[in-house]
Each structure stands twice: as C-alpha cells, then as structure tokens.
C-alpha atoms as a PDB file:
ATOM      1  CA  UNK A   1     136.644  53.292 140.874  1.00  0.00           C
ATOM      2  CA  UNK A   2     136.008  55.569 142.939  1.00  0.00           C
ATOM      3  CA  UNK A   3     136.744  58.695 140.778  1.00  0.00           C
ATOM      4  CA  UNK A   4     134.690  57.019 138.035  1.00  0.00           C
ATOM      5  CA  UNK A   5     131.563  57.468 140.314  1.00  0.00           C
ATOM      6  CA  UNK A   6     132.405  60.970 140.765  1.00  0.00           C
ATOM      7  CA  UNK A   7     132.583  61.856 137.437  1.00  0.00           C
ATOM      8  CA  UNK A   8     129.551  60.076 136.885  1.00  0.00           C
ATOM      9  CA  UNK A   9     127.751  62.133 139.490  1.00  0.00           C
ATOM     10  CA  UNK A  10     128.928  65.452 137.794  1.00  0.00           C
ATOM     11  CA  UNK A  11     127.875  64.527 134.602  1.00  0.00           C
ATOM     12  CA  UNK A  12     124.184  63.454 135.709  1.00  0.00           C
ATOM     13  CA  UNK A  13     124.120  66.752 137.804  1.00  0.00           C
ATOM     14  CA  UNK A  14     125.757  68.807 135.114  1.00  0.00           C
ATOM     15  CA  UNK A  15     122.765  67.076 132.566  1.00  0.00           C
ATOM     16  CA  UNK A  16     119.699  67.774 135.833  1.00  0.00           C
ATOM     17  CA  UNK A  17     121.233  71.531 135.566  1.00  0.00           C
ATOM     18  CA  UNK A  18     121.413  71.843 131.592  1.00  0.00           C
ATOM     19  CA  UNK A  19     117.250  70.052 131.446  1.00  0.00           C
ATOM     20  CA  UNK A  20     116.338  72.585 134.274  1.00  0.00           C
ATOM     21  CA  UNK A  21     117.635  75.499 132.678  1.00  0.00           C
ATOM     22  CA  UNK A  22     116.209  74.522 129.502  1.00  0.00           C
ATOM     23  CA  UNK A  23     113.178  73.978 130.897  1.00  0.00           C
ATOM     24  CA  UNK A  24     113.469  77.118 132.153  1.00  0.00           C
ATOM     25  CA  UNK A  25     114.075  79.131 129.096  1.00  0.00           C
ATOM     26  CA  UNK A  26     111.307  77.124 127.538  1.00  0.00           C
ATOM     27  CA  UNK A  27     109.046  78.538 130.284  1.00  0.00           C
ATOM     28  CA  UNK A  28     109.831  82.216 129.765  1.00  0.00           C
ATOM     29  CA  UNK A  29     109.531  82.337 126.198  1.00  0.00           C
ATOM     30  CA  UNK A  30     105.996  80.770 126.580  1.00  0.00           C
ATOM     31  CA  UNK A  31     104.995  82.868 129.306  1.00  0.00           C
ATOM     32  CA  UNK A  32     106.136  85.698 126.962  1.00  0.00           C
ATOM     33  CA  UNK A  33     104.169  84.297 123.740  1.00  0.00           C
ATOM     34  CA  UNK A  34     101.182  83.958 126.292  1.00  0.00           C
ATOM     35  CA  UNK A  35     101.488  87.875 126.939  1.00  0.00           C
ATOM     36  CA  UNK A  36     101.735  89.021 123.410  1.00  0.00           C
ATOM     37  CA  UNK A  37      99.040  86.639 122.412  1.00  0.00           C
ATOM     38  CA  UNK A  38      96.525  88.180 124.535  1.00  0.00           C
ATOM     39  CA  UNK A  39      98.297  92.012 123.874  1.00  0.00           C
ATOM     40  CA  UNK A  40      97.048  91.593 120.529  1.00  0.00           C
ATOM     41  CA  UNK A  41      93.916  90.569 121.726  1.00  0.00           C
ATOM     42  CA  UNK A  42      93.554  87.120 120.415  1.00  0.00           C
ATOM     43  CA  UNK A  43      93.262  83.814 122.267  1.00  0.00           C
ATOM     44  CA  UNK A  44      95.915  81.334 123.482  1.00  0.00           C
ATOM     45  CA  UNK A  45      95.241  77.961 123.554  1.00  0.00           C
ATOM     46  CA  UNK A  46      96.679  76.118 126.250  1.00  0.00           C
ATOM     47  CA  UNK A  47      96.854  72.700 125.038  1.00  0.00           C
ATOM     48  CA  UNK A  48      98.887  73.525 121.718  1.00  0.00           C
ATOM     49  CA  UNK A  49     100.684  76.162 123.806  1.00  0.00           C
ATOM     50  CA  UNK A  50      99.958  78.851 120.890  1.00  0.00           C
ATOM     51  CA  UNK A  51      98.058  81.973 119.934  1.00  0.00           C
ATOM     52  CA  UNK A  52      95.171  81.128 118.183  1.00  0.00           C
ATOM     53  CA  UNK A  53      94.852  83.979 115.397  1.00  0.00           C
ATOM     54  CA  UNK A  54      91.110  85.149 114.237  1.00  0.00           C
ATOM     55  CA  UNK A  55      89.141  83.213 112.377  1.00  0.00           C
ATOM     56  CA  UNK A  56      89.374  85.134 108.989  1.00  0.00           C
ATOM     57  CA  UNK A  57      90.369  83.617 105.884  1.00  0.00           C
ATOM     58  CA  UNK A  58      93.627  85.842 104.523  1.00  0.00           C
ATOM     59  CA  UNK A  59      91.867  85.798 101.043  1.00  0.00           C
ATOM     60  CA  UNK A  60      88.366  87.056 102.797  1.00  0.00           C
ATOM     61  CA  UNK A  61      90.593  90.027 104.210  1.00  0.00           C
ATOM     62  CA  UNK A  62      92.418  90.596 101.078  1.00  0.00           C
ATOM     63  CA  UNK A  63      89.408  90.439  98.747  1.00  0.00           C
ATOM     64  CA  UNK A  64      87.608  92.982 101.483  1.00  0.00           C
ATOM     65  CA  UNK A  65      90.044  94.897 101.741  1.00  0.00           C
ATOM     66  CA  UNK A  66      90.288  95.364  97.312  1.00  0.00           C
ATOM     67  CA  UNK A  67      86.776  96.151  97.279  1.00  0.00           C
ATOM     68  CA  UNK A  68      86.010  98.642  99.915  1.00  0.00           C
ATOM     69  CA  UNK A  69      89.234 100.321  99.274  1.00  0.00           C
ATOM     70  CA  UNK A  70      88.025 104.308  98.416  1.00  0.00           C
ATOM     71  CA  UNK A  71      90.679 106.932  98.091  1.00  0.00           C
ATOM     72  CA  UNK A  72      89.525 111.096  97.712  1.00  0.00           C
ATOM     73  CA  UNK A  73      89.054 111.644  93.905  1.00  0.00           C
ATOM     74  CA  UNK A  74      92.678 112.378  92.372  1.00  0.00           C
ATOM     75  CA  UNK A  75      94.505 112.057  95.759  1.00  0.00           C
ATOM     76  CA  UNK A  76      95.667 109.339  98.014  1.00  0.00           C
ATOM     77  CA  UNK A  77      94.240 109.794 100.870  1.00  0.00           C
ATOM     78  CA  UNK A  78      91.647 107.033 101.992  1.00  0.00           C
ATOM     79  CA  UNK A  79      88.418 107.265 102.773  1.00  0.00           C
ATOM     80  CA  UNK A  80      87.037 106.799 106.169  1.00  0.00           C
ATOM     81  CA  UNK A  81      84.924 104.002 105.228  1.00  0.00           C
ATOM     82  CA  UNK A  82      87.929 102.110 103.728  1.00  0.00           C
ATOM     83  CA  UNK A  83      89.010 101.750 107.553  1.00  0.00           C
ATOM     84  CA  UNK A  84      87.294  98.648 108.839  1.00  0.00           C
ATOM     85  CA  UNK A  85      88.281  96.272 105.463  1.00  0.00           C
ATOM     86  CA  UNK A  86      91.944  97.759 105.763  1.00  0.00           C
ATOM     87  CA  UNK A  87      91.670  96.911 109.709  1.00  0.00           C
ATOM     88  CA  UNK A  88      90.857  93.122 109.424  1.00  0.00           C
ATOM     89  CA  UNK A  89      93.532  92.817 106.662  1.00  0.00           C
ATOM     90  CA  UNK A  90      96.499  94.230 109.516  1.00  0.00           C
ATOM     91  CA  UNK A  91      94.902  92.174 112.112  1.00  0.00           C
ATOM     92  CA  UNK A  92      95.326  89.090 109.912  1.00  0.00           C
ATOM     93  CA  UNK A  93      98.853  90.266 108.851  1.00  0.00           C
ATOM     94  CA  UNK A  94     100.374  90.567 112.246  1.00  0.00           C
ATOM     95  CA  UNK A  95      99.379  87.561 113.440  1.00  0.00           C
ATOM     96  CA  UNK A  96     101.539  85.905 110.496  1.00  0.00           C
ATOM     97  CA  UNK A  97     105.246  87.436 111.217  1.00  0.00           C
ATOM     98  CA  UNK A  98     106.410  85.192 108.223  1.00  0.00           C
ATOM     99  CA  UNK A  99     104.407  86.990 105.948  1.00  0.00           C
ATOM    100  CA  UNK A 100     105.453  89.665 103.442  1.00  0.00           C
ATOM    101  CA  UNK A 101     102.464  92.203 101.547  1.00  0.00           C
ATOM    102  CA  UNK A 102     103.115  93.705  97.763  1.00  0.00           C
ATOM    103  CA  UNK A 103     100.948  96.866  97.373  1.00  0.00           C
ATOM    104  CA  UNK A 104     100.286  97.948  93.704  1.00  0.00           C
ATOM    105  CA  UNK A 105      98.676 100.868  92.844  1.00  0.00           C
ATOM    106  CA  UNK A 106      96.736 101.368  89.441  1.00  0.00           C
ATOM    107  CA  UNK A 107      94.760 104.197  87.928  1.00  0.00           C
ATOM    108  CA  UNK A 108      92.728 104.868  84.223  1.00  0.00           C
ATOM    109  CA  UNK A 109      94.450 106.712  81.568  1.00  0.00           C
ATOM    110  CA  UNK A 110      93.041 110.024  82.552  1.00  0.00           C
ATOM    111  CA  UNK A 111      95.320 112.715  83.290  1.00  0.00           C
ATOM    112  CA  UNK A 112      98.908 112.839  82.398  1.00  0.00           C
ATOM    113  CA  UNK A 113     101.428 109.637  82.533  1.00  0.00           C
ATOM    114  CA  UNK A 114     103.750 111.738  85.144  1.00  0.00           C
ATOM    115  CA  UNK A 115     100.308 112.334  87.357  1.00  0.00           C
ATOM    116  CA  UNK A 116      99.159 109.034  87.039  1.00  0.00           C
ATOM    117  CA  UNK A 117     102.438 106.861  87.727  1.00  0.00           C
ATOM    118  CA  UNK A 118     102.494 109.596  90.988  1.00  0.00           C
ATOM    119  CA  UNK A 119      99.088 108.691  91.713  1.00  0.00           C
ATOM    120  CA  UNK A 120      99.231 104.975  91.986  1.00  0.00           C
ATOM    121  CA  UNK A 121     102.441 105.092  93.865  1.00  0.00           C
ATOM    122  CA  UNK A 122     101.158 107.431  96.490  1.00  0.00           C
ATOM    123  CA  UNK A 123      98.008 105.203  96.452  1.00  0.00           C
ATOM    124  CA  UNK A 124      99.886 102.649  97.036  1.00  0.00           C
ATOM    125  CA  UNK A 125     102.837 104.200 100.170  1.00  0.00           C
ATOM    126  CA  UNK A 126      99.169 105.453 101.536  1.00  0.00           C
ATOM    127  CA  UNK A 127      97.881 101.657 102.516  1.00  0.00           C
ATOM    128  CA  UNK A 128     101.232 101.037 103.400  1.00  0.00           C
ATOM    129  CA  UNK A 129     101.734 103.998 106.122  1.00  0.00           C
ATOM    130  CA  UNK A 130      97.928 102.954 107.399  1.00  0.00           C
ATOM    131  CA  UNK A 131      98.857  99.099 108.133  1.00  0.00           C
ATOM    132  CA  UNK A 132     102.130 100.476 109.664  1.00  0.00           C
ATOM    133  CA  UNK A 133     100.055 102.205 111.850  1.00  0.00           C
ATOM    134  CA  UNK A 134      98.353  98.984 112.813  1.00  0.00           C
ATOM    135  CA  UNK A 135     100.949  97.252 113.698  1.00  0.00           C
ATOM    136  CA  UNK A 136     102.653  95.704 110.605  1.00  0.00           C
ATOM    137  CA  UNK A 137     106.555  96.330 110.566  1.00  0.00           C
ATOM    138  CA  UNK A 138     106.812  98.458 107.343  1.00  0.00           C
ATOM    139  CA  UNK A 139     110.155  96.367 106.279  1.00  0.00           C
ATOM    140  CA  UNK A 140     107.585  93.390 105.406  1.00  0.00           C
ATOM    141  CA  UNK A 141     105.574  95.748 103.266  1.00  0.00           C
ATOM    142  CA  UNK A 142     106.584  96.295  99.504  1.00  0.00           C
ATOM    143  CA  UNK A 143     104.932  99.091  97.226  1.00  0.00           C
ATOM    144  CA  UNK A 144     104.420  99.138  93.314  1.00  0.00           C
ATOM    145  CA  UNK A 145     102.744 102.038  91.201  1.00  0.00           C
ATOM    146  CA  UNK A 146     102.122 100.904  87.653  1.00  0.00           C
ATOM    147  CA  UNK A 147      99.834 103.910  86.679  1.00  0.00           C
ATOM    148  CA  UNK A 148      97.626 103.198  83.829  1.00  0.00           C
ATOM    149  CA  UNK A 149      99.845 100.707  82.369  1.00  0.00           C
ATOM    150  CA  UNK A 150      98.290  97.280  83.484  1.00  0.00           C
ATOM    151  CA  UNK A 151      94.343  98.016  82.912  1.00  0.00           C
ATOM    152  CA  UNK A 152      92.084  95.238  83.712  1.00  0.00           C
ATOM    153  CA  UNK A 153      89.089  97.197  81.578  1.00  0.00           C
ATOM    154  CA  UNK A 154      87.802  99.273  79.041  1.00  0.00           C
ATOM    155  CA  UNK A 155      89.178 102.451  79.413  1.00  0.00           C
ATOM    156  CA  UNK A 156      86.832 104.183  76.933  1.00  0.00           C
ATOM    157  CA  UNK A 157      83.998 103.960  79.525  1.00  0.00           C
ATOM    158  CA  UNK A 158      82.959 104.763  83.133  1.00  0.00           C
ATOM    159  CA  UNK A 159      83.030 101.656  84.781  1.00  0.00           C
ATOM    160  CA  UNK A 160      86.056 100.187  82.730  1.00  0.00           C
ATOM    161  CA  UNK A 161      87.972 103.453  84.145  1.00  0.00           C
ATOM    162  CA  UNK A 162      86.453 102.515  87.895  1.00  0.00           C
ATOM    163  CA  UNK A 163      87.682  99.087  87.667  1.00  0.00           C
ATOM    164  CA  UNK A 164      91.118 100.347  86.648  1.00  0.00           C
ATOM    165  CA  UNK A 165      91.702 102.644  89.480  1.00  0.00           C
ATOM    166  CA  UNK A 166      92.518 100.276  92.081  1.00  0.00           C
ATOM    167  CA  UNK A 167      95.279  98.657  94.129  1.00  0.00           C
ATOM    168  CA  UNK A 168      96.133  95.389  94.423  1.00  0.00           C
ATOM    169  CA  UNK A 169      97.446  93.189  97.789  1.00  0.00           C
ATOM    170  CA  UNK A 170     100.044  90.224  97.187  1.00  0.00           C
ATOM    171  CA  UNK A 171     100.474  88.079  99.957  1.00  0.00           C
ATOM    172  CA  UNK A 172     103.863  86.212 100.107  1.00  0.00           C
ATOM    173  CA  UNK A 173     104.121  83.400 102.597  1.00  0.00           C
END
C-alpha cells in the first residue's frame, strides 16, 4: 500500500511539473507574440491574447494598390507616388503569414512581343523586390508576365492601351 501512495505522489508531481512547464512555454511564446505585435507597430489585445492587425480591408489595399500603381514610361521602375498604396498593401500582407501574393504584369501591344513579355515580367519582379523590402518573405510572393496577351481593352486607342498596361495582385489565403 504503501508503494501505491508513492507512485501516486510521483505521478501527481510528475503531472504539477509537466502543467507548469507548459504553462511556461505558453507564457514565452505569448510574451514573444506580444513583442512582435507591437515591433510591427500594431496593437495587441489583451483579452484575446492576439495582435490586432489594421483596420484595412485586404481588397481596399489590393484595389489601391492596382490603381495608383505608376511605373517610368517603358521601364519598371515605380513611381514615387506608387509608394503609399504599395505600403498599406505590405502592411496588410505581413500581418497575414498564411497568405501567399500572385503578381502579373501586363502591357498594350506596342513595341515588340520579346520587349513586351520583358516588360511585364520586370513590372511585375519590381512590386515584388519593393514588398520584400517591406517586410514580406519573398518565398510567399509569386510573379507572372503575360505581356500583351490577356488585354482587358481596346488596344486601337489611348485609354484601351492605358487600361492594358497594368499589373494585377492575387491574394491566396
């Protein structure tokens, strides 16, 4: 009997030891999520123990994002004012690590096929290298350049053509 109630005493202090250390690990890995929370500048709710992300609708950032996008005429290199829509898009990104982002890059039919397919590609690596640079861990970033082969417009006129130059985000959750 008496060995009974010594094994019984190991096994509740062998089950206080596991729930403490447990509760332990628990701790650190919230105290950790606390610190990156507020590293990335957001807010963590105590209650829900978890980082409340900003309050910007995903397709808000993506369709900003499509709109104000400007690249230099024939190049990929993005205009300044491109910056801010580009910047609220990353800052909704990060705080989603499940997410993954297709970039495709389109253009019009002027210039040659080989320029064009070049073009929308470079377009395209170009958005991804800037969101890198926010933050975004370029392995959940994908890239596409169809050229002129997916127009949404008129080619034969101006604004058709400015419609077609353009590049596209795809979020996959």
């Amino acid at each position: 009997m008496a060995q009974k109630n010594k094994n019984n005493k190991i096994l509740i202090a062998t089950g206080v030891l596991l729930a403490l250390g447990l509760g332990f690990v628990i701790y650190r890995r919230m105290t950790k999520d606390k610190r990156e929370c507020s590293a990335k500048g957001d807010t963590w709710d105590a209650k829900t123990k978890t980082c409340i992300l900003p309050k910007i609708e995903e397709s808000n950032a993506i369709k900003d994002a499509y709109e104000n996008l400007q690249f230099e005429v024939g190049k990929a290199i993005i205009k300044q004012q491109s910056f801010p829509s580009l910047d609220e898009l990353a800052k909704v990104f990060v705080g989603q690590a499940t997410w993954k982002l297709n970039i495709a890059g389109h253009t019009d039919n002027t210039g040659t096929e080989a320029f064009n397919d070049k073009l929308s590609k470079d377009r395209a690596n170009s958005v991804k290298n800037y969101l890198v640079t926010k933050g975004i861990n370029g392995d959940r970033i994908t890239t596409e350049g169809f050229g002129s082969t997916k127009p949404i417009a008129d080619n034969n006129t101006v604004d058709g053509r400015n419609l077609n130059r353009r590049v596209e985000f795809t979020i996959i959750k």
